[in-house]
Protein backbone atom coordinates (compact mmCIF):
# COMPACT_ATOMS: atom_id res chain seq x y z
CA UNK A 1 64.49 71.36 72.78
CA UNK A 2 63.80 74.72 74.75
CA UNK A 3 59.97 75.79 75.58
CA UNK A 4 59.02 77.14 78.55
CA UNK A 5 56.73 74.78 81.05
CA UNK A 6 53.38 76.20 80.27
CA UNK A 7 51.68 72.82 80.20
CA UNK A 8 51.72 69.67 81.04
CA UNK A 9 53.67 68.03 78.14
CA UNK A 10 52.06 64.55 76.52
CA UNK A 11 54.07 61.80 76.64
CA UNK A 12 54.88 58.67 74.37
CA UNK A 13 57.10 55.94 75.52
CA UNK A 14 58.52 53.55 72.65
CA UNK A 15 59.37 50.01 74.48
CA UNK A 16 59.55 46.60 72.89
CA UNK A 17 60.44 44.42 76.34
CA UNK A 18 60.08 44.22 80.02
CA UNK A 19 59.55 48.02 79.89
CA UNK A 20 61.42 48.95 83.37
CA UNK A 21 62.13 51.99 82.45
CA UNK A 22 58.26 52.73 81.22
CA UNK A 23 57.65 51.62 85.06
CA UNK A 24 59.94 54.19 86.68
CA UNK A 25 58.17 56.71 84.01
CA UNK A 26 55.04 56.04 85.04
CA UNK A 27 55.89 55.91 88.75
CA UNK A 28 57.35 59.46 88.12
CA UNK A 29 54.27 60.58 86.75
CA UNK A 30 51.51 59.09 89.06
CA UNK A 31 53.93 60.71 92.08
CA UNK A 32 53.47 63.96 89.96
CA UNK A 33 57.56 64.11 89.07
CA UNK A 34 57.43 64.21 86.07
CA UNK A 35 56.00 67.32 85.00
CA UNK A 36 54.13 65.35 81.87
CA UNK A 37 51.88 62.61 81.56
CA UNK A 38 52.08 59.33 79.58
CA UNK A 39 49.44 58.88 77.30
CA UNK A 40 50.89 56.52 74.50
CA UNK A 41 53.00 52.87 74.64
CA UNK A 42 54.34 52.10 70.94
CA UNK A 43 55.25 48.62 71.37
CA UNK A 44 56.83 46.55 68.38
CA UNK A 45 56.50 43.12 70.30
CA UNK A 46 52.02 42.09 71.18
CA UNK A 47 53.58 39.82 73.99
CA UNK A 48 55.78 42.22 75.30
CA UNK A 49 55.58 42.47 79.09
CA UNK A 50 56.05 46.17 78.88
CA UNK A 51 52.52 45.86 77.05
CA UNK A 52 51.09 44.20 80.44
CA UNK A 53 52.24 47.25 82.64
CA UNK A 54 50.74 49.79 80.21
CA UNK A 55 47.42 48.35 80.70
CA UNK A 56 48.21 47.93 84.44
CA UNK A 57 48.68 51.55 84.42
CA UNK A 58 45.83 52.68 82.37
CA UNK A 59 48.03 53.83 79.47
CA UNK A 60 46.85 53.75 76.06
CA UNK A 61 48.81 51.48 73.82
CA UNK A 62 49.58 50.89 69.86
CA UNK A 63 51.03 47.35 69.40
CA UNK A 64 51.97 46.43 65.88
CA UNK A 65 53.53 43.33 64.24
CA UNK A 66 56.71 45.46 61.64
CA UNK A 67 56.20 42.15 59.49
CA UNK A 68 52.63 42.73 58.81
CA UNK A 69 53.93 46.47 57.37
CA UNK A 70 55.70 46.91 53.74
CA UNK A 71 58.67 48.81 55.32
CA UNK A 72 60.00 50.55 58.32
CA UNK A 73 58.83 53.89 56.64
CA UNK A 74 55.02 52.55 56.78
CA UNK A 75 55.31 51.70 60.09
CA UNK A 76 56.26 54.97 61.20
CA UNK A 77 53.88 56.28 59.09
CA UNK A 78 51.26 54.86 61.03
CA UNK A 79 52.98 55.50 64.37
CA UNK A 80 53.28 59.27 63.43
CA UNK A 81 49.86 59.32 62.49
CA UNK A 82 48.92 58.18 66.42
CA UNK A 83 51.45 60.77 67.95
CA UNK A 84 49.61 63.62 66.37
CA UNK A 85 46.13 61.87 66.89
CA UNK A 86 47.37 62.33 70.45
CA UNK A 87 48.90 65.59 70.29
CA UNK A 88 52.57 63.98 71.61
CA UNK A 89 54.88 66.80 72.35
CA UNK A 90 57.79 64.15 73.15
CA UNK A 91 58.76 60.81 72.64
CA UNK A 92 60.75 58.53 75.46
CA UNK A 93 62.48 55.73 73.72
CA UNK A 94 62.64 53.05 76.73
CA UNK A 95 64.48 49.87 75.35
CA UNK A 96 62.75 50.23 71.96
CA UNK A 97 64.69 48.13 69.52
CA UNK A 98 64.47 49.18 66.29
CA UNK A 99 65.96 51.53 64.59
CA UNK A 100 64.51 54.39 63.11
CA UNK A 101 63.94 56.54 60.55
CA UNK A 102 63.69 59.90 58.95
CA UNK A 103 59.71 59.53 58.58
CA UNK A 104 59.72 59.65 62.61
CA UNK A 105 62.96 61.50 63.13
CA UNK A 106 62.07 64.59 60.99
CA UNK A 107 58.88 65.37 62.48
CA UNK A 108 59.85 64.94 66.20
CA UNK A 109 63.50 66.09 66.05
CA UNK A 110 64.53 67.69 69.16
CA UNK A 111 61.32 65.95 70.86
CA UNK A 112 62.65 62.13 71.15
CA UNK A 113 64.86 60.95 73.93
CA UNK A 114 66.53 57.71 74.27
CA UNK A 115 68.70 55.87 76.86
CA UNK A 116 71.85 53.60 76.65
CA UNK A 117 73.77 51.55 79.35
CA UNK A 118 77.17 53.55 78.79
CA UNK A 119 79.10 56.67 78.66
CA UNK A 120 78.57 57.45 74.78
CA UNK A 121 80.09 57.71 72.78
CA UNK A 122 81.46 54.47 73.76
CA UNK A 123 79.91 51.12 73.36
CA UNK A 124 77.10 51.95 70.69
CA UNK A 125 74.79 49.74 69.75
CA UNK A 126 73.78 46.28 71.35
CA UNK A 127 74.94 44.78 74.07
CA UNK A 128 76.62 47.23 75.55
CA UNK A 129 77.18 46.27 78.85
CA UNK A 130 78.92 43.01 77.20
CA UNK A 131 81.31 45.53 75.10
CA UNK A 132 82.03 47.09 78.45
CA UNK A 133 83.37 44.04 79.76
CA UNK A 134 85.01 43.05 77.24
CA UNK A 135 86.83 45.46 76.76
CA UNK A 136 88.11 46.10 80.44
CA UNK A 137 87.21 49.27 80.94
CA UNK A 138 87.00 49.98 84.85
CA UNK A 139 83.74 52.98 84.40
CA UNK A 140 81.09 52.74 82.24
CA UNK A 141 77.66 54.21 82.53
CA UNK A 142 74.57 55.63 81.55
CA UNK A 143 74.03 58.29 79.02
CA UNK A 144 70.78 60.21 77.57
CA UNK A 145 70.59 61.22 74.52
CA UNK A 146 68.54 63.44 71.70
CA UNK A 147 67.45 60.89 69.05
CA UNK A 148 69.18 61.74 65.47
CA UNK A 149 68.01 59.02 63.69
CA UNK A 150 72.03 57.26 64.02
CA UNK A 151 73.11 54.26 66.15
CA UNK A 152 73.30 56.18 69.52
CA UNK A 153 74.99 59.05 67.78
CA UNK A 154 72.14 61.93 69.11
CA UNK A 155 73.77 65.09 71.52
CA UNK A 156 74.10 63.86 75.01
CA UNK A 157 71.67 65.38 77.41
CA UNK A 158 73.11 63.49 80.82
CA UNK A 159 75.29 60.97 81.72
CA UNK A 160 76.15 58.89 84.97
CA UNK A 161 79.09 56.52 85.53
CA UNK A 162 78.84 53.15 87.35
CA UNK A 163 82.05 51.68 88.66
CA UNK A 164 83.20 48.18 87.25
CA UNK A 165 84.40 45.63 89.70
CA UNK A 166 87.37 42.78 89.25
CA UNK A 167 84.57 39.93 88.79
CA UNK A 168 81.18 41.74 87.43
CA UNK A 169 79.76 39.93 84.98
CA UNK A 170 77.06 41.19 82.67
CA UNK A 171 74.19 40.21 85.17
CA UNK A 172 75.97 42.15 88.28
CA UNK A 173 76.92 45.12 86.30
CA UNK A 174 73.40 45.22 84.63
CA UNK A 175 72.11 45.18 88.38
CA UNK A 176 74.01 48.35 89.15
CA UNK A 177 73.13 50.13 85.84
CA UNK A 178 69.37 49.52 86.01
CA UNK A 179 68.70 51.31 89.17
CA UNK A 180 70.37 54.53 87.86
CA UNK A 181 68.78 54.08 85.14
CA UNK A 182 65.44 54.22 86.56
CA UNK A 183 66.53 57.23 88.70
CA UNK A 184 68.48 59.01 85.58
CA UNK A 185 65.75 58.94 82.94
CA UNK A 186 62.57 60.42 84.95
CA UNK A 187 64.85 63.49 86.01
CA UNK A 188 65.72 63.76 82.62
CA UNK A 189 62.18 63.94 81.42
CA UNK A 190 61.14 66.36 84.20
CA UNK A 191 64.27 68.47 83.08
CA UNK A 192 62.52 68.71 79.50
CA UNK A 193 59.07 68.82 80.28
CA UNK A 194 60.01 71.60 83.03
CA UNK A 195 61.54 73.37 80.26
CA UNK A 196 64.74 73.36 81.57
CA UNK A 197 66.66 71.57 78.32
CA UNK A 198 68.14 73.64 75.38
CA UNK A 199 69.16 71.78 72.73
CA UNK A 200 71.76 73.98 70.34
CA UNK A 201 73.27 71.72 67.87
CA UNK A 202 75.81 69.16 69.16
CA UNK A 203 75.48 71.29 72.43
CA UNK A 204 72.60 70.84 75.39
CA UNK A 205 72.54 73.00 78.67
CA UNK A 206 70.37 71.49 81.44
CA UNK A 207 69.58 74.38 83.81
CA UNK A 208 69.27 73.85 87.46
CA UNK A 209 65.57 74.12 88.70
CA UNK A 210 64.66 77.82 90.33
């Protein structure tokens, strides 16, 4: 993604939990941070807290049930349909868990973010912080990412390691990560929205700010 910063860019955050991350988004934003503003929560789960914070925060949300939908392809249908209504110029994928598909890939490629508790490409997928562990690696991490539509498999945009100690377990190292997290992500939207993010192929340069 490379345009330069001559507006505010509109934001829409995909969440389906506690939405943590949406909080330290927002919280960006209100401080004025961010450089964008959120005006769209696509949540998959109606009981989701993450649903609770959006209205706390005066953010517009669509909530769907995927069962009541024929496919995933519908879905997204829909959900595309709402991004344009809106006039989205990015999409933050904040502990959305689903995965998805061309039909929202295509249109928004080079416009969708996501984040993942390690250093990609390592530890894809779910649980990651478990893998880490188990595996006995001594660093793991935090990495954004461009969204290609694979498991975790879109060009890294920033990373940030977190030291493993004899003893973590997956609630103590999932206390470290989610702070960095919640510093990490915002500065990687500003980064974007600022214009400061070229994305060229596999490749993306992050300038510094002027």
């Amino acid at each position: 993604m490379s345009r330069a910063a001559a507006k505010s860019l509109r934001i829409a955050v995909f969440a389906s939990g506690s939405g943590s991350n949406f909080q330290a988004l927002v919280e960006a934003a209100q401080a004025g941070k961010l450089g964008g503003s959120i005006e769209l929560l696509v949540c998959d789960r109606p009981k989701a807290k993450v649903v609770e914070r959006a209205a706390a925060a005066g953010v517009d949300a669509f909530v769907f049930r995927p069962k009541e939908y024929a496919s995933r392809e519908a879905y997204e249908a829909e959900i595309v349909r709402h991004l344009r209504e809106r006039e989205i110029d990015l999409i933050v994928m904040a502990g959305y868990m689903r995965i998805i598909t061309p039909t929202l890939v295509e249109p928004f490629y080079g416009r969708i973010v996501n984040i993942h508790p390690s250093l990609l490409p390592a530890f894809p997928g779910l649980n990651a912080i478990g893998q880490a562990l188990e595996h006995g690696v001594k660093l793991t991490g935090i990495t954004v990412h461009f969204v290609d539509g694979g498991m975790d498999t879109g060009p890294i945009i920033a990373q940030r390691p977190v030291e493993i100690a004899d003893g973590d377990s997956v609630d103590t190292l999932a206390d470290k990560v989610h702070p960095i997290e919640h510093e990490l992500y915002p500065e990687v939207v500003a980064a974007i929205c600022e214009g400061r993010v070229t994305l060229d192929g596999r490749h993306v340069r992050v300038a510094g700010k002027e």
